[in-house]
C-alpha atoms as a PDB file:
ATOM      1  CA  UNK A   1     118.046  89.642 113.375  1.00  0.00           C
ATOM      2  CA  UNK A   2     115.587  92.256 113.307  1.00  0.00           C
ATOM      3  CA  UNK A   3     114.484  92.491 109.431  1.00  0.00           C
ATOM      4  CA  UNK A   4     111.872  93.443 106.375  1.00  0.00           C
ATOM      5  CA  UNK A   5     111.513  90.991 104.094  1.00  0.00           C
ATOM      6  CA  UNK A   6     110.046  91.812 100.265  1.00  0.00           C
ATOM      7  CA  UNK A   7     108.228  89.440  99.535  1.00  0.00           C
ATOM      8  CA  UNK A   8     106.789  91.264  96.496  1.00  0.00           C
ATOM      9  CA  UNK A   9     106.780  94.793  95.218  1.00  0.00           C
ATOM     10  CA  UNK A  10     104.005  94.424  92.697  1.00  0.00           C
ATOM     11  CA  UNK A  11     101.204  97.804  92.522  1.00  0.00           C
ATOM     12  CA  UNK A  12      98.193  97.924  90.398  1.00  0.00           C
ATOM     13  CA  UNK A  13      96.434  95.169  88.785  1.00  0.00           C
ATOM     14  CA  UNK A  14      98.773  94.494  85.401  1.00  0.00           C
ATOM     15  CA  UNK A  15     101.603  94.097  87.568  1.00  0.00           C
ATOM     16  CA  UNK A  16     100.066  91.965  89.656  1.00  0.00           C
ATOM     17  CA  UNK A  17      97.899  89.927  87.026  1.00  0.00           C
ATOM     18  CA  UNK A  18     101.333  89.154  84.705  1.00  0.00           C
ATOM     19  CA  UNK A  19     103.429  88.887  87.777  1.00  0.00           C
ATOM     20  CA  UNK A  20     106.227  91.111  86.195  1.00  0.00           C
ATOM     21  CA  UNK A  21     107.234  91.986  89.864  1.00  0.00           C
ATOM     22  CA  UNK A  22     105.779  89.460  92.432  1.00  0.00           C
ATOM     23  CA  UNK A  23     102.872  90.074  94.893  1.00  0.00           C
ATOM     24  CA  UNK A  24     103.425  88.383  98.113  1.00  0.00           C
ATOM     25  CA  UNK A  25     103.422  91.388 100.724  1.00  0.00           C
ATOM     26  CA  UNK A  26     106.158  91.910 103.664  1.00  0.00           C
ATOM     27  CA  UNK A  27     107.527  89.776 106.333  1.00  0.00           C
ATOM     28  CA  UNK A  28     108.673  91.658 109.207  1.00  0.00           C
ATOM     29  CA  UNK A  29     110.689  90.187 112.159  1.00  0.00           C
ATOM     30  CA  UNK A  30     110.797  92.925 114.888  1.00  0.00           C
ATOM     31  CA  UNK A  31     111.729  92.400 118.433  1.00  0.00           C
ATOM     32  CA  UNK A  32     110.753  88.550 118.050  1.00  0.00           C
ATOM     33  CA  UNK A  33     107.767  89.284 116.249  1.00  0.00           C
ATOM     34  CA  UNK A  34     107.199  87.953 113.484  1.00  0.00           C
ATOM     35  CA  UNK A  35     103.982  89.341 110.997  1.00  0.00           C
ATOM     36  CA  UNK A  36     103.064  89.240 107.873  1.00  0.00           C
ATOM     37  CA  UNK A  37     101.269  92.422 105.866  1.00  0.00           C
ATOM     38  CA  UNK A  38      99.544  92.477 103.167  1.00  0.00           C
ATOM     39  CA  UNK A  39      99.373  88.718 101.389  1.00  0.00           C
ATOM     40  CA  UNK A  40      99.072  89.110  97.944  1.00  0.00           C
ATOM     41  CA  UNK A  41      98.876  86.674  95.316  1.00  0.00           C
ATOM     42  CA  UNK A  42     101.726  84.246  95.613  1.00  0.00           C
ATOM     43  CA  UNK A  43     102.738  84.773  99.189  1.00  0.00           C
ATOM     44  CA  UNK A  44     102.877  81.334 100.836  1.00  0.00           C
ATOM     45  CA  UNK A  45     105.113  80.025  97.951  1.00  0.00           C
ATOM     46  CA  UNK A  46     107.353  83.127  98.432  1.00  0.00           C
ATOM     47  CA  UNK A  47     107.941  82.197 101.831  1.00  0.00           C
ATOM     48  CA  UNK A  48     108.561  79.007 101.252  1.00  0.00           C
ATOM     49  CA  UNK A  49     110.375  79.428  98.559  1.00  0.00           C
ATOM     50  CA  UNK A  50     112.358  82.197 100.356  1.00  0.00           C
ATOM     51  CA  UNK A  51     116.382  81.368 101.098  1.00  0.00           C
ATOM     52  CA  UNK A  52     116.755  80.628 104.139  1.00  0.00           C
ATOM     53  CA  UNK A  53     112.903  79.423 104.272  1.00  0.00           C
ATOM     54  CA  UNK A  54     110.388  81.753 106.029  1.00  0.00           C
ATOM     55  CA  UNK A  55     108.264  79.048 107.663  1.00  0.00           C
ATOM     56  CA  UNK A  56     104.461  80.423 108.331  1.00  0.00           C
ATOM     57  CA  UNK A  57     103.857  79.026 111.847  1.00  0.00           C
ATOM     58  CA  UNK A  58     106.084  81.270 113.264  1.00  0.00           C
ATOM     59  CA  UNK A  59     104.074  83.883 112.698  1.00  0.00           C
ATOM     60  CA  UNK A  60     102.861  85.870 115.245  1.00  0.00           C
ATOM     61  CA  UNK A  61      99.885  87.829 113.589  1.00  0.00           C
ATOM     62  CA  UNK A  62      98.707  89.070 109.988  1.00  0.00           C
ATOM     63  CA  UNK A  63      97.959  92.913 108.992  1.00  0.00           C
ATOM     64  CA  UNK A  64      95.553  93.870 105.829  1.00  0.00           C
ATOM     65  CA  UNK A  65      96.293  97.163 105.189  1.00  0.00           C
ATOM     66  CA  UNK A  66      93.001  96.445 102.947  1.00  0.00           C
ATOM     67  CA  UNK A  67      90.754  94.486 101.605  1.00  0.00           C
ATOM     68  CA  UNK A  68      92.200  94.792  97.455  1.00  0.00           C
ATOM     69  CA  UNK A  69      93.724  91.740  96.128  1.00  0.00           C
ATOM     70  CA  UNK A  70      96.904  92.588  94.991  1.00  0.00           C
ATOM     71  CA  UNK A  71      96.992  92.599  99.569  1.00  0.00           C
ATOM     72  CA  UNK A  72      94.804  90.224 100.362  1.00  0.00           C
ATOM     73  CA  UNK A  73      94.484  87.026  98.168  1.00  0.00           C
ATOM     74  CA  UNK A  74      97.132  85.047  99.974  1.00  0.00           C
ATOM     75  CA  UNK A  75      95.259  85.731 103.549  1.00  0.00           C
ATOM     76  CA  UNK A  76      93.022  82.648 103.803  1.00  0.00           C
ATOM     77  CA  UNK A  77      95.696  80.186 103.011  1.00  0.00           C
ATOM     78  CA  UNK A  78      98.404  81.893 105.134  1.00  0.00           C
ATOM     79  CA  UNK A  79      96.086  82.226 108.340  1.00  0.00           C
ATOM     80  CA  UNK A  80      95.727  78.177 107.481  1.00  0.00           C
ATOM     81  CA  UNK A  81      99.549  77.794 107.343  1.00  0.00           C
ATOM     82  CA  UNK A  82      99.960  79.958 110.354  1.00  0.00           C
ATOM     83  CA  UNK A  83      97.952  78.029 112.548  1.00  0.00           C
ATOM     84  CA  UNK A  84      99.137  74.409 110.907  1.00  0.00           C
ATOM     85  CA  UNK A  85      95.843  73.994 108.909  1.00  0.00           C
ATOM     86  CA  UNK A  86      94.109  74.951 112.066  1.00  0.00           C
ATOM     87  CA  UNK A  87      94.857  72.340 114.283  1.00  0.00           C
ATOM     88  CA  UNK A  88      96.867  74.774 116.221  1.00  0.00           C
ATOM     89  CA  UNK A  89      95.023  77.809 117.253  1.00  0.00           C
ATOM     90  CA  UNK A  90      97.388  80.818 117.431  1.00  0.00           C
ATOM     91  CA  UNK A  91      98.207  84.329 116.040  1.00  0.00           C
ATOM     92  CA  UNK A  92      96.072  87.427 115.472  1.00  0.00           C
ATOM     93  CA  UNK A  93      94.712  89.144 112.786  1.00  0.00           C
ATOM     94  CA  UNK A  94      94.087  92.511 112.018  1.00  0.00           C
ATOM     95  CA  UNK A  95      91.668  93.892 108.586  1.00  0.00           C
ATOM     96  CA  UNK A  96      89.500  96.664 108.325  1.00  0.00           C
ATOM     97  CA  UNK A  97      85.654  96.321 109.160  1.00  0.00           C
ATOM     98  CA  UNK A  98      84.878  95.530 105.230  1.00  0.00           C
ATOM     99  CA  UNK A  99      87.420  92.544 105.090  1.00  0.00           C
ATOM    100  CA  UNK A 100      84.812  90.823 107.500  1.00  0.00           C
ATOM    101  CA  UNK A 101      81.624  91.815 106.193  1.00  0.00           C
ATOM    102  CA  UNK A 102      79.875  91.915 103.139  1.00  0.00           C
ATOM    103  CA  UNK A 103      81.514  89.886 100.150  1.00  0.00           C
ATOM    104  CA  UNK A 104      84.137  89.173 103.010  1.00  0.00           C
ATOM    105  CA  UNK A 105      87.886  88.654 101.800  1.00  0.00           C
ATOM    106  CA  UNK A 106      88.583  86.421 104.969  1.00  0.00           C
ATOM    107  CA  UNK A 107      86.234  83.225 105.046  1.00  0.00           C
ATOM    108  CA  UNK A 108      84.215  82.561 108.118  1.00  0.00           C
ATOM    109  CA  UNK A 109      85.057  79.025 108.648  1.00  0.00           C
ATOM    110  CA  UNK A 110      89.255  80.273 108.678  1.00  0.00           C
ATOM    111  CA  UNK A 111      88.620  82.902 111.484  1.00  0.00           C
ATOM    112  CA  UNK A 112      88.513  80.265 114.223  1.00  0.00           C
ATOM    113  CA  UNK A 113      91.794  79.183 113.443  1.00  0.00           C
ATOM    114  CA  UNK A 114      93.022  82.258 115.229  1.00  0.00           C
ATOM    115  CA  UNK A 115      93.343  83.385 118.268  1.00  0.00           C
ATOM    116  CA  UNK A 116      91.785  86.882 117.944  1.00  0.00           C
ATOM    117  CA  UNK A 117      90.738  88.946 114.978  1.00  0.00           C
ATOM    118  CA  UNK A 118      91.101  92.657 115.482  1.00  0.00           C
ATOM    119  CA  UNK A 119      89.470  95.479 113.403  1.00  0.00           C
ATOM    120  CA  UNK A 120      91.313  98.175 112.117  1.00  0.00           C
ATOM    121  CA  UNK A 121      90.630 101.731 112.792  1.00  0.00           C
ATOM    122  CA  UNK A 122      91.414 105.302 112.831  1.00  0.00           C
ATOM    123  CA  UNK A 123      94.043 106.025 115.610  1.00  0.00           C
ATOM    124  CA  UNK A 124      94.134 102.711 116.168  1.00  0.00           C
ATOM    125  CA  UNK A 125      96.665 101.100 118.680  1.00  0.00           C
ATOM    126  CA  UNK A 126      97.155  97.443 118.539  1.00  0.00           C
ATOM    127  CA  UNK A 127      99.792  94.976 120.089  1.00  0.00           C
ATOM    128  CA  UNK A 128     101.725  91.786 118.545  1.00  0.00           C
ATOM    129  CA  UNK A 129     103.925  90.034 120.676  1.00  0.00           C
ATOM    130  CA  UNK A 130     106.685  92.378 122.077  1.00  0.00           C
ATOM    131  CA  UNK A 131     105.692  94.941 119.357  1.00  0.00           C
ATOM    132  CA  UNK A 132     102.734  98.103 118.710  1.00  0.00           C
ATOM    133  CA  UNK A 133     101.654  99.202 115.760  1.00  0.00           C
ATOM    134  CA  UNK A 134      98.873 102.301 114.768  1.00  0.00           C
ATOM    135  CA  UNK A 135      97.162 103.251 112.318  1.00  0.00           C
ATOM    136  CA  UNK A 136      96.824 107.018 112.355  1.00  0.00           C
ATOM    137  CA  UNK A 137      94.462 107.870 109.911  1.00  0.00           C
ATOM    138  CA  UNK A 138      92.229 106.722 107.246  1.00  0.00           C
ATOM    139  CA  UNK A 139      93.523 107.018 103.694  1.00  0.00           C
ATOM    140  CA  UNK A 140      92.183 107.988 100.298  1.00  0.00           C
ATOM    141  CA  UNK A 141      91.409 104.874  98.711  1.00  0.00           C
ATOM    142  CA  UNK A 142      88.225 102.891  97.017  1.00  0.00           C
ATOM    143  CA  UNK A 143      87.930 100.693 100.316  1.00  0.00           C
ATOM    144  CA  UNK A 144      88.656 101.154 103.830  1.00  0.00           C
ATOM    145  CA  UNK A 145      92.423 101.574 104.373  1.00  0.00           C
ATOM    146  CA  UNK A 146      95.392 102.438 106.629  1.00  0.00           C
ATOM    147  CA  UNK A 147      98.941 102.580 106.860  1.00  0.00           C
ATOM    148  CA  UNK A 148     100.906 101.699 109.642  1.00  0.00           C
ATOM    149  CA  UNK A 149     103.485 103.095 112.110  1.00  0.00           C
ATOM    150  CA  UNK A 150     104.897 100.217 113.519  1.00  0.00           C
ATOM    151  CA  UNK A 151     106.960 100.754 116.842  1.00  0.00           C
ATOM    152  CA  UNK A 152     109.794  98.237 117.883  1.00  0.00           C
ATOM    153  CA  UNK A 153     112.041  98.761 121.288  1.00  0.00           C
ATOM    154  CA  UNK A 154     114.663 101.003 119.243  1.00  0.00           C
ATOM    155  CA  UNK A 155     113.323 101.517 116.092  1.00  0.00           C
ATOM    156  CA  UNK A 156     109.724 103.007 114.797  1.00  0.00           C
ATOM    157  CA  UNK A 157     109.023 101.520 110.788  1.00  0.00           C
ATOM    158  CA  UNK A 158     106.197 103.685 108.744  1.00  0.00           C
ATOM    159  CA  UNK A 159     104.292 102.029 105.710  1.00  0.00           C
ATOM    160  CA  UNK A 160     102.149 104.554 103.430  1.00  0.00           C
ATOM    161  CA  UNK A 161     100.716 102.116 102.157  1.00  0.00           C
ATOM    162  CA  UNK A 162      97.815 102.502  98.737  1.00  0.00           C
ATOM    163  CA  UNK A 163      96.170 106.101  98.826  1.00  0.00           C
ATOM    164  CA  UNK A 164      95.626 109.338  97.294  1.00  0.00           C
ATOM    165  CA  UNK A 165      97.935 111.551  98.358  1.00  0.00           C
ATOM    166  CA  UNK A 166      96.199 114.521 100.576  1.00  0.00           C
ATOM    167  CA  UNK A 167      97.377 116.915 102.644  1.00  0.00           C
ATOM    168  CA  UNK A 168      99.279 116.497 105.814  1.00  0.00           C
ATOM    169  CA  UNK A 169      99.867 112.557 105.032  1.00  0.00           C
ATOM    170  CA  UNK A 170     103.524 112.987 105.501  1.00  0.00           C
ATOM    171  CA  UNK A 171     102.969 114.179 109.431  1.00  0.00           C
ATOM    172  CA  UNK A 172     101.397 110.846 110.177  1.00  0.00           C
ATOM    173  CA  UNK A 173     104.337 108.900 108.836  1.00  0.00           C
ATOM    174  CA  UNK A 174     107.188 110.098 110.904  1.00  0.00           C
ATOM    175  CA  UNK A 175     109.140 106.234 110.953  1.00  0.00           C
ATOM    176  CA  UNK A 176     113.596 105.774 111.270  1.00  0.00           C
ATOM    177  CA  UNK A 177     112.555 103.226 107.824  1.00  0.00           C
ATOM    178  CA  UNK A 178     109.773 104.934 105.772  1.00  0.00           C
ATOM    179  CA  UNK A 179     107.900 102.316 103.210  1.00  0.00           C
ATOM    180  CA  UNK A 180     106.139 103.936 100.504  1.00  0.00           C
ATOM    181  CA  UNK A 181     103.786 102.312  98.115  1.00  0.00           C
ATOM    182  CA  UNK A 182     104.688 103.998  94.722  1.00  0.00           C
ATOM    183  CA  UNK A 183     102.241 102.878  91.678  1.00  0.00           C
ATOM    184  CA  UNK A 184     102.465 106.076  89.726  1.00  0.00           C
ATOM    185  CA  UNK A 185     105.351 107.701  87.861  1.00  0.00           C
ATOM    186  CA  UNK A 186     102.836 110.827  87.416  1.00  0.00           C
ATOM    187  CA  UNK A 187     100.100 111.501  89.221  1.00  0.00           C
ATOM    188  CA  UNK A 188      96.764 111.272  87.655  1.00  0.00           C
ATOM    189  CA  UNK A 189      93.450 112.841  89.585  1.00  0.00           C
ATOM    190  CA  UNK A 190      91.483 109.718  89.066  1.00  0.00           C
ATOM    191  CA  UNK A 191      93.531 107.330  90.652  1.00  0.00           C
ATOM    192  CA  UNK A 192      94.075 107.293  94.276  1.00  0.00           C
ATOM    193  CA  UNK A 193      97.482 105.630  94.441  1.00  0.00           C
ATOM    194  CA  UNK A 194     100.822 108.080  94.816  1.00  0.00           C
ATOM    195  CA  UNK A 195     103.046 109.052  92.270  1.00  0.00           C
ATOM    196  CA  UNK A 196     106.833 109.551  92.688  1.00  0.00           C
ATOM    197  CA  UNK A 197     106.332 113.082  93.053  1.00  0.00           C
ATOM    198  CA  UNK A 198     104.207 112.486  96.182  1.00  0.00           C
ATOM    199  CA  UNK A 199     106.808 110.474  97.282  1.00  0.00           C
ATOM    200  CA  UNK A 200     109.844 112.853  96.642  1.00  0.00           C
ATOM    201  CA  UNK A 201     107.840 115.379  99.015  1.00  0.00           C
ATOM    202  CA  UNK A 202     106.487 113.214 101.817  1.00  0.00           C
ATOM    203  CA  UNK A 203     110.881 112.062 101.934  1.00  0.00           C
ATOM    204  CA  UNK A 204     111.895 115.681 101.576  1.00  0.00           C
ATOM    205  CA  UNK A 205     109.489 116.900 104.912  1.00  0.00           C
ATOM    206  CA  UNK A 206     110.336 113.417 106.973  1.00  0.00           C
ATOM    207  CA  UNK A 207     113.874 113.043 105.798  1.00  0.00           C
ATOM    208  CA  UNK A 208     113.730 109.210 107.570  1.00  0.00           C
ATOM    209  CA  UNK A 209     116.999 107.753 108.138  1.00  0.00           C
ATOM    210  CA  UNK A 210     115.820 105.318 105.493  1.00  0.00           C
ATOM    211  CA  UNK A 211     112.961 105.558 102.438  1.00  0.00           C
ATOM    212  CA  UNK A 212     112.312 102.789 100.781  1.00  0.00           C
ATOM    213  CA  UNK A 213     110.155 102.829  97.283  1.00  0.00           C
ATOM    214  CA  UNK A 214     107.839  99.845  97.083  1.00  0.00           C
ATOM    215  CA  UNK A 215     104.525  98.441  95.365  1.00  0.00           C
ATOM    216  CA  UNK A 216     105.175  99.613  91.557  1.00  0.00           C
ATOM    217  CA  UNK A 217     102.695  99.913  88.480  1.00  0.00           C
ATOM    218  CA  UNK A 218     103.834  99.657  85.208  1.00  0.00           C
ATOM    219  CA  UNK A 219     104.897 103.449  84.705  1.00  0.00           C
ATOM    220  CA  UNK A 220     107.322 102.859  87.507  1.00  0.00           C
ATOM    221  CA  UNK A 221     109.058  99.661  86.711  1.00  0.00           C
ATOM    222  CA  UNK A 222     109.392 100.998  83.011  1.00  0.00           C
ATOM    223  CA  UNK A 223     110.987 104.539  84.537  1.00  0.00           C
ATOM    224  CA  UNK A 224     113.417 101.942  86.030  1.00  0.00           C
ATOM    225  CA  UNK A 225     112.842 102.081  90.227  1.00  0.00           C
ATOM    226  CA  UNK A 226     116.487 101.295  91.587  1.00  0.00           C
ATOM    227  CA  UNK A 227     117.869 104.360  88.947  1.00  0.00           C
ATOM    228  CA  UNK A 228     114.828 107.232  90.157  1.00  0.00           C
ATOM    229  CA  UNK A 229     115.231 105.739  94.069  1.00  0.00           C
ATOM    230  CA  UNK A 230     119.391 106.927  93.093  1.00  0.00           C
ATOM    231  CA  UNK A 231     118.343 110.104  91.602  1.00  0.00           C
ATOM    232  CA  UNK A 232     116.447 110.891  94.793  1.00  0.00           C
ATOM    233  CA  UNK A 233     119.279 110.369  97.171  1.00  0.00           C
ATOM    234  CA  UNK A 234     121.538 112.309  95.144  1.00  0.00           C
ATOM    235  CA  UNK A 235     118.645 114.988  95.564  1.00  0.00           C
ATOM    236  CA  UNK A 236     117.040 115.167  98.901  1.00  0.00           C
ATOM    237  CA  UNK A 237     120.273 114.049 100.509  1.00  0.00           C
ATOM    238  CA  UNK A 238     118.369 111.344 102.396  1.00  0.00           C
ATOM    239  CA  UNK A 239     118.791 107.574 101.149  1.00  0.00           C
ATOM    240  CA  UNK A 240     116.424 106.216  99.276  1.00  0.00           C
ATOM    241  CA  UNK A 241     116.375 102.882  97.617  1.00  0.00           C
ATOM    242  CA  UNK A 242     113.600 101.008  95.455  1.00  0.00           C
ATOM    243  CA  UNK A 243     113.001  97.303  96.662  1.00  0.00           C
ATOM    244  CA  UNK A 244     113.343  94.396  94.831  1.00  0.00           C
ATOM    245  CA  UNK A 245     111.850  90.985  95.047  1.00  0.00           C
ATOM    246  CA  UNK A 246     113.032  89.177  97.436  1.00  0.00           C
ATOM    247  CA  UNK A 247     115.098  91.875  99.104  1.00  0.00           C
ATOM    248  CA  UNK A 248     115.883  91.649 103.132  1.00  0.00           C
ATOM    249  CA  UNK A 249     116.343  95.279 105.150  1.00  0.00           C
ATOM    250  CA  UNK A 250     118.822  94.390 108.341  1.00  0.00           C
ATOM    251  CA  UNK A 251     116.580  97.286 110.586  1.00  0.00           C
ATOM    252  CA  UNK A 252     119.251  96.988 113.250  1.00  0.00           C
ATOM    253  CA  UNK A 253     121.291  99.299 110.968  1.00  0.00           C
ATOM    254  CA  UNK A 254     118.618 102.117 111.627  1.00  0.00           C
ATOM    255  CA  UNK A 255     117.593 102.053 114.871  1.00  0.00           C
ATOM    256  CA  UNK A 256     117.190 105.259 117.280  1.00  0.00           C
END
């Protein structure tokens, strides 16, 4: 089965820190691929804890969208559990240059557990396992970050993930399943995440076959997610559905 797994829809720091809504990134299984993106705090036990059990060494590879830790604090100990404590070399991962570097979010003595690390970049094309993914352009963000278009045999999945909304992001995010990271009810100029009504017009210019609302700060969860995500369909006339914790997507049912 060819799915997206929630393992966490947590955005922006209170969320995250009181775990209202959990922070353990996504699990996709595409084509028999199997990655994980962005692990935030929490992830390994949500995949462990997940029913039926999502067991990390069957994991192909790892994305960091970036290096923030509401997407990254889970990445040392699930590149451990990936590669059975490191006994078993295997998988790839994929960060942006300042995950590596300076005040590095991935430790030095984990990266030789893997079998390649690859560094994320503007029009980017990488490869896990029988899938592609790109990342088409650099977002508006306090560190180095990018969304992804990932592209299975039948099916192409977009993820906007964190950024400041800016003109022309929606023509870079053209997926069948469009995942969009949704922190803000309103906008607000100092803050580069998007709000809902970012959202409402990147969905009304891609109209994807499915949008899915994702990665909410406190304005959001209080506005009540699953409720907006139904005022939206009823809207645009495209479906649109807030995720949940813990929530599976069956991608088959969107293919090309």
């Amino acid at each position: 089965m060819n799915k997206i797994k929630f393992l966490g829809t947590a955005g922006a720091r209170f969320v995250v820190t009181k775990q209202l809504r959990k922070s353990g990134g996504l699990w996709l299984t595409l084509d028999d691929a199997n990655v994980l993106i962005d692990p935030g705090p929490g992830s390994l036990v949500r995949c462990l804890s997940s029913r039926p059990k999502l067991n990390p060494r069957d994991l192909d590879g790892i994305i960091l969208t970036h290096r923030h830790i509401d997407h990254s604090n889970d990445i040392n100990i699930m590149i451990e559990a990936m590669t059975n404590g490191g006994f078993k070399k295997k998988g790839v991962v994929f960060a942006p240059t300042d995950a590596l570097e300076d005040d590095p979010v991935i430790l030095k003595y984990v990266r030789d557990h893997v079998e390649n690390i690859e560094i994320l970049k503007e029009k980017g094309i990488y490869n896990i396992g029988n899938i592609s993914f790109s990342t088409p352009i650099k977002h508006i963000h306090g560190v180095e970050t990018y969304g992804l278009n990932i592209h299975g045999k039948d099916c192409l999945i977009s993820l906007v993930t964190d950024t400041k909304y800016f003109d022309g992001l929606e023509s870079y995010y053209t997926g069948d399943i469009l995942i969009l990271n949704v922190v803000l009810l309103e906008g607000k100029e100092h803050i580069m995440h998007l709000s809902l009504k970012d959202a409402e017009k990147i969905i009304t210019v891609n109209k994807p076959k499915l949008s899915i609302l994702t990665h909410f700060g406190m304005t959001m969860i209080k506005a009540k997610p699953w409720e907006i995500a139904e005022q939206l369909s009823d809207k645009l006339g495209v479906k649109v559905i807030a995720a949940s914790d813990g929530m599976e997507i069956d991608i088959d049912q969107y293919k090309f």
